[in-house]
PDB file of N, CA and C in Angstrom:
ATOM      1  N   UNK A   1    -103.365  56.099 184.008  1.00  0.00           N
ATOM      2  CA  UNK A   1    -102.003  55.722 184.321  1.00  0.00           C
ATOM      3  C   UNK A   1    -101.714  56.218 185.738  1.00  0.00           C
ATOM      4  N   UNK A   2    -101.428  55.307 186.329  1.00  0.00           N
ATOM      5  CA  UNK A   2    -101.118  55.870 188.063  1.00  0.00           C
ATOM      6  C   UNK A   2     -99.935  56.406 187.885  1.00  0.00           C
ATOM      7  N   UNK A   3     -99.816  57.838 188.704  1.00  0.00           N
ATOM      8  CA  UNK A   3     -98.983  58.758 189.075  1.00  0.00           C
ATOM      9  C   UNK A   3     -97.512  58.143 188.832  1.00  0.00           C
ATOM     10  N   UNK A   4     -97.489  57.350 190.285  1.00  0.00           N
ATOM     11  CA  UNK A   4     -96.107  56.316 190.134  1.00  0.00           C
ATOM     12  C   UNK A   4     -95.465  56.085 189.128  1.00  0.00           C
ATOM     13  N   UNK A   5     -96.353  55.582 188.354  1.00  0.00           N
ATOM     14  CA  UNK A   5     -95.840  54.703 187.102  1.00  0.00           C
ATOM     15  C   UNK A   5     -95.206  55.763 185.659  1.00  0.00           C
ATOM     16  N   UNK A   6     -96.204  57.168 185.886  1.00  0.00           N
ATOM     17  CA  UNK A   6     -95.123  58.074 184.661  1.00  0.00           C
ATOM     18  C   UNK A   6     -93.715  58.428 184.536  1.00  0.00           C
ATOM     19  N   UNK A   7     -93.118  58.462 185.392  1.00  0.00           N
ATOM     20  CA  UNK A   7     -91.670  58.697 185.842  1.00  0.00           C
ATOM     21  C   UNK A   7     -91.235  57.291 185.202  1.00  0.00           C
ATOM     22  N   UNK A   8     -91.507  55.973 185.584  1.00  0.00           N
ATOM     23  CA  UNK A   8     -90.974  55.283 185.278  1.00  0.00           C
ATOM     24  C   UNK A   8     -90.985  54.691 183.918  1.00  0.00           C
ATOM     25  N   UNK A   9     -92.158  54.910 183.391  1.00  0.00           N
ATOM     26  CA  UNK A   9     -92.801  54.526 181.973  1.00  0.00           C
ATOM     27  C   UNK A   9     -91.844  55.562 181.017  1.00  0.00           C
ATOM     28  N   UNK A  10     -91.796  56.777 181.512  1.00  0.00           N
ATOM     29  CA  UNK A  10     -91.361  57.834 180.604  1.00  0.00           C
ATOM     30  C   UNK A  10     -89.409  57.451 180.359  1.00  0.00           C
ATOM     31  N   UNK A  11     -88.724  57.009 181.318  1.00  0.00           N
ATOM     32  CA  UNK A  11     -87.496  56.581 181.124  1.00  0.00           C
ATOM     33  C   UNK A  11     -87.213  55.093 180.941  1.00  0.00           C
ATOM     34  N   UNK A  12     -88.168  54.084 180.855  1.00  0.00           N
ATOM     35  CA  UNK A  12     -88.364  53.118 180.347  1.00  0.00           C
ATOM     36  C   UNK A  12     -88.812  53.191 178.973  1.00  0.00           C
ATOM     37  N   UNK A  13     -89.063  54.021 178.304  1.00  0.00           N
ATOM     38  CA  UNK A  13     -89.620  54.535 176.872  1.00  0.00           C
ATOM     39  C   UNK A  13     -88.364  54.951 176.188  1.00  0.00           C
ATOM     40  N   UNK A  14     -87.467  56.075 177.425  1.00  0.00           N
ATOM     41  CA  UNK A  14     -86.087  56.771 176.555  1.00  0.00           C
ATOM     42  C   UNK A  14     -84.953  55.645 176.490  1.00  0.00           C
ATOM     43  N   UNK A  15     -85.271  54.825 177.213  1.00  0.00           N
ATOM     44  CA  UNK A  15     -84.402  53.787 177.488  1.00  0.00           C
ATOM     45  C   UNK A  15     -84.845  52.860 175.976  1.00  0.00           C
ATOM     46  N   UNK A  16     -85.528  52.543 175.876  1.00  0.00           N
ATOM     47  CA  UNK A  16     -85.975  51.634 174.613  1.00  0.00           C
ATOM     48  C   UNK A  16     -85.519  52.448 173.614  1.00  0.00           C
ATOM     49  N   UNK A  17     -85.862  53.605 173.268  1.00  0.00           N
ATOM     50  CA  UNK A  17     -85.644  54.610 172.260  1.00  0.00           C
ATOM     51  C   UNK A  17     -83.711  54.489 171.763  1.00  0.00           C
ATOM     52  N   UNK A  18     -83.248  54.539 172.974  1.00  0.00           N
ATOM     53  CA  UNK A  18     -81.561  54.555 173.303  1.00  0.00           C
ATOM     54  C   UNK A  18     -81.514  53.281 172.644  1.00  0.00           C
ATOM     55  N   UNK A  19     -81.758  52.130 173.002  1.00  0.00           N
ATOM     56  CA  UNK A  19     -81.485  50.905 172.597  1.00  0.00           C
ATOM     57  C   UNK A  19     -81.875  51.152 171.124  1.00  0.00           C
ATOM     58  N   UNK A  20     -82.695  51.216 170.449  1.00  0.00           N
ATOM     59  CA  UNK A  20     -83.537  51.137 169.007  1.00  0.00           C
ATOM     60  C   UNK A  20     -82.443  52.024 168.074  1.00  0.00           C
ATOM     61  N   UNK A  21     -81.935  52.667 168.856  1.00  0.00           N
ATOM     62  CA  UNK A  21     -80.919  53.300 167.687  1.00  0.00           C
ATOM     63  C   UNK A  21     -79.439  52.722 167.406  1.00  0.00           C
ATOM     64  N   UNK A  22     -79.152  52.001 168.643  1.00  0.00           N
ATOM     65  CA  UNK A  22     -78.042  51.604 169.122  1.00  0.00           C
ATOM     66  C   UNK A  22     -78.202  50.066 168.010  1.00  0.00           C
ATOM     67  N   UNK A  23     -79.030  49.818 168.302  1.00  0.00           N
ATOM     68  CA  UNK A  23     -79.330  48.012 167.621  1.00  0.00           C
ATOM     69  C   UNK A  23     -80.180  47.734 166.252  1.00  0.00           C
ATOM     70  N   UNK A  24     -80.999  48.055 165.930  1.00  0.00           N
ATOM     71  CA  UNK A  24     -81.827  47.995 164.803  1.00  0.00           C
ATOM     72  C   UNK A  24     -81.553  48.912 164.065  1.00  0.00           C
ATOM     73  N   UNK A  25     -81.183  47.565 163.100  1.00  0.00           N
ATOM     74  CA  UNK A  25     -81.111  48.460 161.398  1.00  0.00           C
ATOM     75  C   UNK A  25     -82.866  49.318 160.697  1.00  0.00           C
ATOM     76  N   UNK A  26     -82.271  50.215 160.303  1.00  0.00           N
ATOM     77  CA  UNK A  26     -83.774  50.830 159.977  1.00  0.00           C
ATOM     78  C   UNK A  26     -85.125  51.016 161.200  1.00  0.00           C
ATOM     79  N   UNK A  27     -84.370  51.914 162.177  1.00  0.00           N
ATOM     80  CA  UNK A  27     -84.930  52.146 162.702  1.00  0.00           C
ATOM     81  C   UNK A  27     -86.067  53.068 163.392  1.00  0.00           C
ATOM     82  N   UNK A  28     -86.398  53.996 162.090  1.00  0.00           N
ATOM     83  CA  UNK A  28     -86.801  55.662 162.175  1.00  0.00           C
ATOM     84  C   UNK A  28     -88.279  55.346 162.818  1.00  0.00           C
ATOM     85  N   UNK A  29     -89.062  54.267 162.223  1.00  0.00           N
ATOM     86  CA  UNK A  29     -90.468  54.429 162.607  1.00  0.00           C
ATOM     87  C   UNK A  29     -90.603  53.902 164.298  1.00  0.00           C
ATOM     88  N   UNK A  30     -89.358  52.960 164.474  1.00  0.00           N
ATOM     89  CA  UNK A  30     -89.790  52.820 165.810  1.00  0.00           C
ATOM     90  C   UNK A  30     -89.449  53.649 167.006  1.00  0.00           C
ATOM     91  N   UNK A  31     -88.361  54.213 166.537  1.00  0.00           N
ATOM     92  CA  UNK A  31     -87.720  55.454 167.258  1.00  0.00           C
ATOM     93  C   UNK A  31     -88.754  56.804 166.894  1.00  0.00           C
ATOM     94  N   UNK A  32     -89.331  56.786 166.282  1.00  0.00           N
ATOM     95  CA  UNK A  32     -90.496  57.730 166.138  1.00  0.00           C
ATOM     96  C   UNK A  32     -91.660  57.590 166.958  1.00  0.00           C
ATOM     97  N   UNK A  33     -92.357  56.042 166.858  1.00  0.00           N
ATOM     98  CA  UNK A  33     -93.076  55.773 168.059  1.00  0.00           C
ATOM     99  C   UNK A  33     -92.976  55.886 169.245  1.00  0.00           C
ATOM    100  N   UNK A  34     -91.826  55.797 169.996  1.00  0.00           N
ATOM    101  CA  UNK A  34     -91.483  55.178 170.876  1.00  0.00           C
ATOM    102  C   UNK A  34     -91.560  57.222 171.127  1.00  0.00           C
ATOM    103  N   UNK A  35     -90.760  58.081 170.469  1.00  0.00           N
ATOM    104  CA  UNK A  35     -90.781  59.469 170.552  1.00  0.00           C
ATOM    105  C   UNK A  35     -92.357  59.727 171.199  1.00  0.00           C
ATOM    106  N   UNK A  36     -93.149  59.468 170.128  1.00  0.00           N
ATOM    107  CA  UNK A  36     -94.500  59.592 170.414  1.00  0.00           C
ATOM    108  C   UNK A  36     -95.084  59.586 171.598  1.00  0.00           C
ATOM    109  N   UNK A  37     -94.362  58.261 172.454  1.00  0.00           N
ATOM    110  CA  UNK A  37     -95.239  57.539 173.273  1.00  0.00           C
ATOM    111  C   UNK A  37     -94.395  58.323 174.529  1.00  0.00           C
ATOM    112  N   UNK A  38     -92.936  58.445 174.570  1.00  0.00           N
ATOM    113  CA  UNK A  38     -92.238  59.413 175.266  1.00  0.00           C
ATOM    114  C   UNK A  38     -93.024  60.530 175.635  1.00  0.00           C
ATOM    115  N   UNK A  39     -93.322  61.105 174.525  1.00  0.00           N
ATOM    116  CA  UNK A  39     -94.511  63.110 174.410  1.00  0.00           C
ATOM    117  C   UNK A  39     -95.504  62.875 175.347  1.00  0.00           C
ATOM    118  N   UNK A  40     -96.128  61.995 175.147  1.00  0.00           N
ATOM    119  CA  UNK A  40     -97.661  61.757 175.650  1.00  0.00           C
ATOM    120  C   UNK A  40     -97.546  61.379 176.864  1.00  0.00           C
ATOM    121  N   UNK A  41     -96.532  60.475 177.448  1.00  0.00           N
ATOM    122  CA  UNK A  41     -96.296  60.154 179.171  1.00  0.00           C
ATOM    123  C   UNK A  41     -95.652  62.248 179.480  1.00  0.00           C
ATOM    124  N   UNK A  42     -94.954  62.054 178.899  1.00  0.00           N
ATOM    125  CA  UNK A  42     -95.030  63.678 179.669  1.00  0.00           C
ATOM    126  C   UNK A  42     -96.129  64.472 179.435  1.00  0.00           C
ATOM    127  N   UNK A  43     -97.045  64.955 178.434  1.00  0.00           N
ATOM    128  CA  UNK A  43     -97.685  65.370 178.866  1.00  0.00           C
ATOM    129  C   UNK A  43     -98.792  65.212 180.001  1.00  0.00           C
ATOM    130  N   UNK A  44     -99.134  63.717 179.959  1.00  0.00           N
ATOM    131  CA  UNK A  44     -99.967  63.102 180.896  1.00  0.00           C
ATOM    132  C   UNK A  44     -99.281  63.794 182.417  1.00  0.00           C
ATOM    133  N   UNK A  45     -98.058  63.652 182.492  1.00  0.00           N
ATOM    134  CA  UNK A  45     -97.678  64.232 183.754  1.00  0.00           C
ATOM    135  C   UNK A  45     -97.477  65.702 183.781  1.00  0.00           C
ATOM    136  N   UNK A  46     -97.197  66.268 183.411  1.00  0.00           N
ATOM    137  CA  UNK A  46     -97.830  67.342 182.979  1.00  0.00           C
ATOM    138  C   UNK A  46     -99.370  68.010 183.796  1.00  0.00           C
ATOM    139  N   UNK A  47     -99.992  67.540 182.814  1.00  0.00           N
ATOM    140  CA  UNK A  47    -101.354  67.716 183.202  1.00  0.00           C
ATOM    141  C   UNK A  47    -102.158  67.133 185.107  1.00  0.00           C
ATOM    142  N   UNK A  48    -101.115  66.053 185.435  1.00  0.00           N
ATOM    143  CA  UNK A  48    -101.063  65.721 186.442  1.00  0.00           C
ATOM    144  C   UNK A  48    -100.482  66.853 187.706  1.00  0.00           C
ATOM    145  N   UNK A  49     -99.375  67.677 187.113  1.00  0.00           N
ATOM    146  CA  UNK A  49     -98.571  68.346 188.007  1.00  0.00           C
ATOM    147  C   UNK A  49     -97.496  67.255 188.575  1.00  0.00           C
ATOM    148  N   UNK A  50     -97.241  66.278 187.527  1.00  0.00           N
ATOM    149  CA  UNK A  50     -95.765  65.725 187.690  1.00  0.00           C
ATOM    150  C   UNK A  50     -94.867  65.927 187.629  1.00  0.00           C
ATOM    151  N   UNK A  51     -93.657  66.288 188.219  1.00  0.00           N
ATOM    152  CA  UNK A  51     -92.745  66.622 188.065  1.00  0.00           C
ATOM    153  C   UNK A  51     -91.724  65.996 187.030  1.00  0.00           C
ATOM    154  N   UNK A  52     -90.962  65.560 185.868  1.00  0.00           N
ATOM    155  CA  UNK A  52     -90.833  64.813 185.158  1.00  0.00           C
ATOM    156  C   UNK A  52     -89.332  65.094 184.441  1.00  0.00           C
ATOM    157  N   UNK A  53     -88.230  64.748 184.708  1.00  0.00           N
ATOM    158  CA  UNK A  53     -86.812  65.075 184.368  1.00  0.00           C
ATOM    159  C   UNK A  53     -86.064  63.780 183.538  1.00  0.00           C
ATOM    160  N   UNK A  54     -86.469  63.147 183.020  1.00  0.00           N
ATOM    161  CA  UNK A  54     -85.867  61.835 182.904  1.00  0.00           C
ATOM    162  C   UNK A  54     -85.477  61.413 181.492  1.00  0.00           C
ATOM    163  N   UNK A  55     -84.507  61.833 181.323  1.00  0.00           N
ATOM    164  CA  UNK A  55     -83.785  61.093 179.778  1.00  0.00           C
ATOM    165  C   UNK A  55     -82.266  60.022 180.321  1.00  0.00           C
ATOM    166  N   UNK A  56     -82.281  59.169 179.416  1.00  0.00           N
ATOM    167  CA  UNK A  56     -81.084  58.791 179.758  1.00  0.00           C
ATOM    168  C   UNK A  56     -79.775  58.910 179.437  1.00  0.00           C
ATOM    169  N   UNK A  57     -78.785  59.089 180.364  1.00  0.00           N
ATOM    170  CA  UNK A  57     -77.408  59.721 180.405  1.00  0.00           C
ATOM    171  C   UNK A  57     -76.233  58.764 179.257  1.00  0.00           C
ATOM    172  N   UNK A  58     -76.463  58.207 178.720  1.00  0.00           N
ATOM    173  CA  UNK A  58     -75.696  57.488 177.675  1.00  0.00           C
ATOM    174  C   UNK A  58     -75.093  56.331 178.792  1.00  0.00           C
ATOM    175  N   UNK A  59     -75.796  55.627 179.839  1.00  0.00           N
ATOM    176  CA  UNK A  59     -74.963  54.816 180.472  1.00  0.00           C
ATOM    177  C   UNK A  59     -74.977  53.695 179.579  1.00  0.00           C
ATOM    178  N   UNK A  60     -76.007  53.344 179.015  1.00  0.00           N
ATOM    179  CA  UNK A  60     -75.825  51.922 178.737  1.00  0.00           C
ATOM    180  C   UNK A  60     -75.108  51.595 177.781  1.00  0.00           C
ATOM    181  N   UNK A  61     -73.934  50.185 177.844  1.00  0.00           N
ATOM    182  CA  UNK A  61     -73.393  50.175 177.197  1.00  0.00           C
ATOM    183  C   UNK A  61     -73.645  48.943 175.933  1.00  0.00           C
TER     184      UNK A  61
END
């Protein structure tokens, strides 16, 4: 995964996550995945020495 792209992958993930709760009925397993897949872009950056701050602020409406 290029550098670039964890920052963006990782709040493009919390962003989906935000939506999945907001919209879909019965949504635990995908909001669980999506958790999953959240963990693992940070650790990847992480292990990179990425710097990595990114959840989203309840903008979307």
């Amino acid at each position: 995964m290029p550098e670039i792209n964890i920052p963006q992958r990782i709040f493009s993930l919390s962003v989906a996550r935000e939506i999945a709760e907001r919209e879909v009925p019965d949504v635990a397993m995908l909001v669980y995945l999506i958790e999953l897949a959240v963990s693992e872009a940070k650790d990847e950056a992480r292990r990179r020495g990425i710097v990595v701050d990114v959840e989203p602020d309840g903008g979307i409406q």
